[in-house]
N, C-alpha and C. Protein backbone atom coordinates (compact mmCIF):
# COMPACT_ATOMS: atom_id res chain seq x y z
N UNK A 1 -175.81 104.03 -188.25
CA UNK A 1 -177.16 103.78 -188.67
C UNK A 1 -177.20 103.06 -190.02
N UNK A 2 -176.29 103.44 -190.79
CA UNK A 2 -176.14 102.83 -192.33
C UNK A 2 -175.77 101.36 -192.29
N UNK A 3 -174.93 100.77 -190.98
CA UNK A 3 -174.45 100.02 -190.96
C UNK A 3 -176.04 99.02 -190.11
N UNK A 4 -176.60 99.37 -189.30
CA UNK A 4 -177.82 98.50 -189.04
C UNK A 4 -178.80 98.54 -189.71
N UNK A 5 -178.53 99.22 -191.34
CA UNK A 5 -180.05 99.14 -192.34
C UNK A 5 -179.57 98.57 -192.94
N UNK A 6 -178.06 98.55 -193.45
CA UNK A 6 -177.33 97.20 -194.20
C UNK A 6 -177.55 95.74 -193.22
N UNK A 7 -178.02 96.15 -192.06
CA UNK A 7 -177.41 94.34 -191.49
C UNK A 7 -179.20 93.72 -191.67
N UNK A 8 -179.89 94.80 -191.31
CA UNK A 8 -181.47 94.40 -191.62
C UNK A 8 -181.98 93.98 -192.77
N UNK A 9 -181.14 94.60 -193.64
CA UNK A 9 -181.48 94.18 -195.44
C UNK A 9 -181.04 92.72 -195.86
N UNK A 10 -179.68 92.51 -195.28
CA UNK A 10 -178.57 91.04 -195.27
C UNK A 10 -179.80 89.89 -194.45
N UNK A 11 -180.06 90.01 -193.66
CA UNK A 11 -181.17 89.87 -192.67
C UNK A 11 -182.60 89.16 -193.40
N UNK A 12 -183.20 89.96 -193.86
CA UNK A 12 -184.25 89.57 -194.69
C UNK A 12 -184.19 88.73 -196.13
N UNK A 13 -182.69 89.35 -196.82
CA UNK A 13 -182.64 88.16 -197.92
C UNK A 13 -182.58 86.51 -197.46
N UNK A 14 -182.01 86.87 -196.13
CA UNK A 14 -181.62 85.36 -195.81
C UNK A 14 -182.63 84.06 -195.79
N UNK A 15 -182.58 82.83 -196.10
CA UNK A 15 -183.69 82.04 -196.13
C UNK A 15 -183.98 81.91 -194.27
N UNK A 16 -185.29 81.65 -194.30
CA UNK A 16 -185.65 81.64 -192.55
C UNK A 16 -185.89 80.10 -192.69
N UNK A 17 -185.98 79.32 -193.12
CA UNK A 17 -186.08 77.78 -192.65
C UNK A 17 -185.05 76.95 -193.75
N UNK A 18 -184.56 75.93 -192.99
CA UNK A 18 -183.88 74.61 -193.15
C UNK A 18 -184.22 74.27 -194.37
N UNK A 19 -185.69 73.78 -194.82
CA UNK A 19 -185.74 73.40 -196.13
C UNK A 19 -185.12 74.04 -197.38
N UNK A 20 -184.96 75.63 -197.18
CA UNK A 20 -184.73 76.30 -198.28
C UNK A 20 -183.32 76.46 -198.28
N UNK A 21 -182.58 75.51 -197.35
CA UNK A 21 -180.93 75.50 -198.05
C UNK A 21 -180.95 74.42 -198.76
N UNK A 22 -179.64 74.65 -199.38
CA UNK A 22 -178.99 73.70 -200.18
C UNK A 22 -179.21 71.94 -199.90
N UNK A 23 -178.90 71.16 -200.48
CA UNK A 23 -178.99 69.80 -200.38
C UNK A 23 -177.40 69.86 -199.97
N UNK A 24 -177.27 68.02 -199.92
CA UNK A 24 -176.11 67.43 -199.35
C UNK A 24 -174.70 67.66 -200.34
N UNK A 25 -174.02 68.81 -200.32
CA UNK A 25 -173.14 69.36 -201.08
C UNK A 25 -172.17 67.91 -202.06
N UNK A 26 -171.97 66.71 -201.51
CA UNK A 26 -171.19 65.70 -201.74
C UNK A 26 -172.14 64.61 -202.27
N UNK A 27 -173.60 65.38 -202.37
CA UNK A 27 -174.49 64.05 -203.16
C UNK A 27 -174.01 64.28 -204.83
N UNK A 28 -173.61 63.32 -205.39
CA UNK A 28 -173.62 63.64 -206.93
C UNK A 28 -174.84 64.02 -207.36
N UNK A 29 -174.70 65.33 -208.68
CA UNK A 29 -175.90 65.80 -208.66
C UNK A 29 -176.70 64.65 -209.79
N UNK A 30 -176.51 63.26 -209.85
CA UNK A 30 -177.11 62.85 -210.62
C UNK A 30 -178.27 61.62 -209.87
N UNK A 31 -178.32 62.29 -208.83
CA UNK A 31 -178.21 60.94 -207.57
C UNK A 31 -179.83 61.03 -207.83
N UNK A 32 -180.11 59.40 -207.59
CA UNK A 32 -181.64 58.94 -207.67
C UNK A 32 -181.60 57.98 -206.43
N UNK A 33 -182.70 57.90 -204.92
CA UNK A 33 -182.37 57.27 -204.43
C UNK A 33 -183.02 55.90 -204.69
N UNK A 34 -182.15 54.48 -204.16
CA UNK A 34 -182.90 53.20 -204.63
C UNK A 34 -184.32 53.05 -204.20
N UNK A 35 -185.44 52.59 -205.05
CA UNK A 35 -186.49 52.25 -203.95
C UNK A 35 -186.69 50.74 -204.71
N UNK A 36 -186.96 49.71 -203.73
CA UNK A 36 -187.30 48.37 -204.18
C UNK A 36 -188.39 48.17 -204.36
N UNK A 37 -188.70 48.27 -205.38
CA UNK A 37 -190.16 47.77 -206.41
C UNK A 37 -190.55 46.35 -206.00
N UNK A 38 -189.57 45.83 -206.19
CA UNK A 38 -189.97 44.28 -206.07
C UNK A 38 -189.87 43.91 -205.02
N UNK A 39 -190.51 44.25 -203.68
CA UNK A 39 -190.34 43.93 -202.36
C UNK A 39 -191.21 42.67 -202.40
N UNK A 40 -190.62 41.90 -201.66
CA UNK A 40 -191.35 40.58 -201.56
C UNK A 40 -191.82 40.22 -200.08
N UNK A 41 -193.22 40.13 -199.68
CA UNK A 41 -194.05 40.12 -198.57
C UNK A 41 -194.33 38.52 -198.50
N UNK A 42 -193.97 38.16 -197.54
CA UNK A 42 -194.27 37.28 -196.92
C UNK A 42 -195.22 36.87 -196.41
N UNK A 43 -196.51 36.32 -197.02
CA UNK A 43 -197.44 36.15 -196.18
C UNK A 43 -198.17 34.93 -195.85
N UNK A 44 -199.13 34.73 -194.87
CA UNK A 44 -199.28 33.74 -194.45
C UNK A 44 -200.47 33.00 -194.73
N UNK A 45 -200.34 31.88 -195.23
CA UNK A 45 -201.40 31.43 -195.71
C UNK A 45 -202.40 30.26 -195.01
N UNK A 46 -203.63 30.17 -194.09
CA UNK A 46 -203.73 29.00 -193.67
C UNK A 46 -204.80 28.68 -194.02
N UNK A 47 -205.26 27.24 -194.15
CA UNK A 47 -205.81 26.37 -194.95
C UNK A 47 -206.44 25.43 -194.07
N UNK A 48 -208.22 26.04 -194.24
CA UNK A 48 -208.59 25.28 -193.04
C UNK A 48 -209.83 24.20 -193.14
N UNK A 49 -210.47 24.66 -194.28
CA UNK A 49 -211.49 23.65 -194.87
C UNK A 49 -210.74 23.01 -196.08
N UNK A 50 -210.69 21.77 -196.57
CA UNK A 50 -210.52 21.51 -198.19
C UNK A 50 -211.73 20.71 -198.62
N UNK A 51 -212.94 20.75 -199.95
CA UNK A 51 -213.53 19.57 -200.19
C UNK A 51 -213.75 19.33 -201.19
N UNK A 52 -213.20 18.03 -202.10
CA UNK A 52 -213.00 17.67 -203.25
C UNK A 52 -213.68 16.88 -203.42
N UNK A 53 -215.03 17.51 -204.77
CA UNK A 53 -215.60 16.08 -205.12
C UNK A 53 -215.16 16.18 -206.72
N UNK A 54 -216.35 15.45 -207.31
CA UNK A 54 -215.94 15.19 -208.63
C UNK A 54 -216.69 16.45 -209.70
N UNK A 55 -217.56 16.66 -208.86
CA UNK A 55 -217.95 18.01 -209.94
C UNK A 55 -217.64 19.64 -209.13
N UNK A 56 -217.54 19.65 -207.96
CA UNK A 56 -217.00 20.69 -207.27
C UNK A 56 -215.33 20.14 -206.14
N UNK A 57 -214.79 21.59 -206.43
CA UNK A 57 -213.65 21.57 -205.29
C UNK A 57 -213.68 23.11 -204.46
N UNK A 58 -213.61 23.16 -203.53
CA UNK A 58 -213.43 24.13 -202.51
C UNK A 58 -213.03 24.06 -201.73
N UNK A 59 -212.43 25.33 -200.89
CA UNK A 59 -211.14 25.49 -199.56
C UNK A 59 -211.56 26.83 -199.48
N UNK A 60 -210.71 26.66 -198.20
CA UNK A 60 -211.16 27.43 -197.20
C UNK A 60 -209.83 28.08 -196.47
N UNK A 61 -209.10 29.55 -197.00
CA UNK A 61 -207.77 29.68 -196.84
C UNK A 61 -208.09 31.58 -196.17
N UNK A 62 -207.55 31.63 -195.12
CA UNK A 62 -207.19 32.82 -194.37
C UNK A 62 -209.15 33.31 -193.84
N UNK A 63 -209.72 32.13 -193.98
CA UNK A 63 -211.15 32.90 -193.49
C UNK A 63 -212.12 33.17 -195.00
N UNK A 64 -211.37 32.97 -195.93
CA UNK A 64 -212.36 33.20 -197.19
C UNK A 64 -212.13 31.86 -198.38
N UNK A 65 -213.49 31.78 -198.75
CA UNK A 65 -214.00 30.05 -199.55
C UNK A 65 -213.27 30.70 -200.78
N UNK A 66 -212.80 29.63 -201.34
CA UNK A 66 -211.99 29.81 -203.28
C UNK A 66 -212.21 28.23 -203.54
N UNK A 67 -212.02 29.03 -204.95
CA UNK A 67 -212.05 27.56 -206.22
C UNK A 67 -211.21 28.01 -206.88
N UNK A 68 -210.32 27.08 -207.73
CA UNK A 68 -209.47 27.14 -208.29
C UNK A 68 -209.54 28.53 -209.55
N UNK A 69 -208.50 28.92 -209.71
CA UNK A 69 -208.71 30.38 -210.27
C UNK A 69 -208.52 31.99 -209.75
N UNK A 70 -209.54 31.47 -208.34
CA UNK A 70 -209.74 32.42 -207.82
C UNK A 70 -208.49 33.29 -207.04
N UNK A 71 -208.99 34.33 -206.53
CA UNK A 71 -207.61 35.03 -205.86
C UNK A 71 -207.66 34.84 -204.25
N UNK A 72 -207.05 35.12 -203.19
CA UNK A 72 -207.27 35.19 -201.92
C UNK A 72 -205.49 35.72 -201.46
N UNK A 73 -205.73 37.22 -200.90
CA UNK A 73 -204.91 38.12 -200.15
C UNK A 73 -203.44 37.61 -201.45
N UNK A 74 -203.87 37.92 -202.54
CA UNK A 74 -202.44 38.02 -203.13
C UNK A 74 -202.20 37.36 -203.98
N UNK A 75 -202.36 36.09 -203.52
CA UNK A 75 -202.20 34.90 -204.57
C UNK A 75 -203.31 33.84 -205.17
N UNK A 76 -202.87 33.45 -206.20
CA UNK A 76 -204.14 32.52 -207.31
C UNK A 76 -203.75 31.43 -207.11
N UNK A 77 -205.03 30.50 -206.73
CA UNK A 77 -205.21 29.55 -206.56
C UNK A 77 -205.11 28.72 -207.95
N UNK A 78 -204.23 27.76 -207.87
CA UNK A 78 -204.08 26.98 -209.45
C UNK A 78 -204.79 26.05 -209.31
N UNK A 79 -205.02 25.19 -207.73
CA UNK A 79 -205.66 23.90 -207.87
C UNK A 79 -206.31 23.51 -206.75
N UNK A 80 -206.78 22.56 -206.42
CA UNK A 80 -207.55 21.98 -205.37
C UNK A 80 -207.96 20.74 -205.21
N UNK A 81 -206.78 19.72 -205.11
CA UNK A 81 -206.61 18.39 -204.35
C UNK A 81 -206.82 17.74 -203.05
N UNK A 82 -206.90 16.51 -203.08
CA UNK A 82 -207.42 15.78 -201.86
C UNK A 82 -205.95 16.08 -201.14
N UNK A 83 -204.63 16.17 -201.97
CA UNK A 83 -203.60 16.59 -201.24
C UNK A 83 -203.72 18.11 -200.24
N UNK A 84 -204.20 18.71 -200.88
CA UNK A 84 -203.57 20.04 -200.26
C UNK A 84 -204.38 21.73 -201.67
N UNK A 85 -203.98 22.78 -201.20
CA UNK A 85 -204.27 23.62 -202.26
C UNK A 85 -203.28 24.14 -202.90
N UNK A 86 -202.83 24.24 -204.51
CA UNK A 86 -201.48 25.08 -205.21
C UNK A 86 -201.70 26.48 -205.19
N UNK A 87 -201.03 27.38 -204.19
CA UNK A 87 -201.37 28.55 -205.01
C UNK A 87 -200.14 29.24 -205.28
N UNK A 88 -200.73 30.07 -206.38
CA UNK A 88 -199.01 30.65 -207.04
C UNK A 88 -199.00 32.73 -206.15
N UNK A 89 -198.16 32.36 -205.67
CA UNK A 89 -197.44 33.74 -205.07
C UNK A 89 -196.32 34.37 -205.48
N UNK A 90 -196.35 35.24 -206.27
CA UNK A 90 -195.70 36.32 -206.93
C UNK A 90 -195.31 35.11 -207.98
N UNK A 91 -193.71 35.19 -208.09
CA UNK A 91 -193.15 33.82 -209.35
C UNK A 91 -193.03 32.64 -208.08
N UNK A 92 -193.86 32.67 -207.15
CA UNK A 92 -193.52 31.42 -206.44
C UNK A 92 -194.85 30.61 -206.40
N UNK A 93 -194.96 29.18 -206.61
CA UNK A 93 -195.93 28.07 -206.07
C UNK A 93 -195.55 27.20 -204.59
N UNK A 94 -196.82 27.51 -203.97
CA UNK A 94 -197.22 26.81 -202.60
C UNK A 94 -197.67 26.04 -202.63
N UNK A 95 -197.69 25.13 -201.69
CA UNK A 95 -198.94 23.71 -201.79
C UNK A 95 -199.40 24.08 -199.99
N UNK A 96 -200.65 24.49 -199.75
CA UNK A 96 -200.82 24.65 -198.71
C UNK A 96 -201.80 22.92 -198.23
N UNK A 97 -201.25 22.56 -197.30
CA UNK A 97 -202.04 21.22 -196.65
C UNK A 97 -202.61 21.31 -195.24
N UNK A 98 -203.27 20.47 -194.88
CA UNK A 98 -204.47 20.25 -193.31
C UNK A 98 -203.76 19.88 -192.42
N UNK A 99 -203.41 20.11 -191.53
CA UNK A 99 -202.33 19.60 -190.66
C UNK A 99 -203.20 18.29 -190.17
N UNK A 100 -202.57 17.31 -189.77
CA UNK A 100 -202.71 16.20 -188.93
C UNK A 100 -203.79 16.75 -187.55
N UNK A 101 -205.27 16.15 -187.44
CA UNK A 101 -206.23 17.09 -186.32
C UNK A 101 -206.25 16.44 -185.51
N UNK A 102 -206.45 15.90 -184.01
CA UNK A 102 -207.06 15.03 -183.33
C UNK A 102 -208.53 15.35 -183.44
N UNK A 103 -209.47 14.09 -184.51
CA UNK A 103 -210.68 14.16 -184.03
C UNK A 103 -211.15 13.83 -182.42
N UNK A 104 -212.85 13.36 -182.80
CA UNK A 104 -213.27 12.71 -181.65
C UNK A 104 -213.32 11.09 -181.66
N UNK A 105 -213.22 10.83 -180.45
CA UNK A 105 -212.93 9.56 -180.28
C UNK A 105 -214.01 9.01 -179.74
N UNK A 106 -214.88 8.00 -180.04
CA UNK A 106 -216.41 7.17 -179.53
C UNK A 106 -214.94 6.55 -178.62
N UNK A 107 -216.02 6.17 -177.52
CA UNK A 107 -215.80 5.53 -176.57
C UNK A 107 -216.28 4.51 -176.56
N UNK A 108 -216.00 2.97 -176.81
CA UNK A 108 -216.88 2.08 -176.91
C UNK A 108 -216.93 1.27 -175.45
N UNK A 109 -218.02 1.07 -174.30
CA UNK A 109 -218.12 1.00 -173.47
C UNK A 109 -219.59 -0.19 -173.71
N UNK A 110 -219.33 -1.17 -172.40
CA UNK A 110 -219.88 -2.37 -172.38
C UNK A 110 -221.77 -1.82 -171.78
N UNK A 111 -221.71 -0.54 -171.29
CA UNK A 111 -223.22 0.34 -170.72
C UNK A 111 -223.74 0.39 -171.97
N UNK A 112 -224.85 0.37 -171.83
CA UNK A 112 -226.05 0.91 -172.80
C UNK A 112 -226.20 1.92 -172.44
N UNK A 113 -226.53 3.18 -173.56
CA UNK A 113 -226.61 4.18 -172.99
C UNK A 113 -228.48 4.38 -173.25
N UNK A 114 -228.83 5.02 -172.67
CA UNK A 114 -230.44 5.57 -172.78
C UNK A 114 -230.75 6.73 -173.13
């Protein structure tokens, strides 16, 4: 009987879940794990209106209008040329441009039309 009130006592000190053992016996105890701060996201930028006059410039990038300055999903817009738009992403500069479109084409035909 002495011997199953000793095994019940051994019993109850014991931890009942996983978390409450020990860590990884061979981790040095000075161990910090890496986390990368500076993860760099890739994202995508498209550029679908541009219009440059002489007292206004505006574009039209991922669905939302900017002027130079402004921000859009991340990155600042530095500029806004008949080329294309600069914007700076993280320590990097983009030049986002209009791709080549097929407009419409008049048909020039010898009918009068009515």
């Amino acid at each position: 009987m002495r011997n199953l009130i000793l095994g019940l006592m051994a019993l109850a000190t014991m931890p009942l879940s996983a978390n409450s053992l020990p860590g990884d016996p061979t981790r040095p105890t000075e161990y910090k794990p890496v986390v990368n701060s500076a993860k760099i996201v890739k994202r995508h930028y498209a550029l679908t209106y541009l219009m440059v006059g002489e007292q206004r410039k505006v574009a039209v990038i991922n669905g939302k209008q900017v002027t130079p300055g402004s921000r859009v999903d991340g990155a600042r817009v530095l500029s806004i040329t008949t080329q294309g738009v600069r914007l700076r992403v993280g320590d990097q500069t983009r030049l986002l441009t209009i791709g080549k479109q097929a407009g419409f084409k008049k048909e020039l035909s010898d009918r009068k039309r009515n």
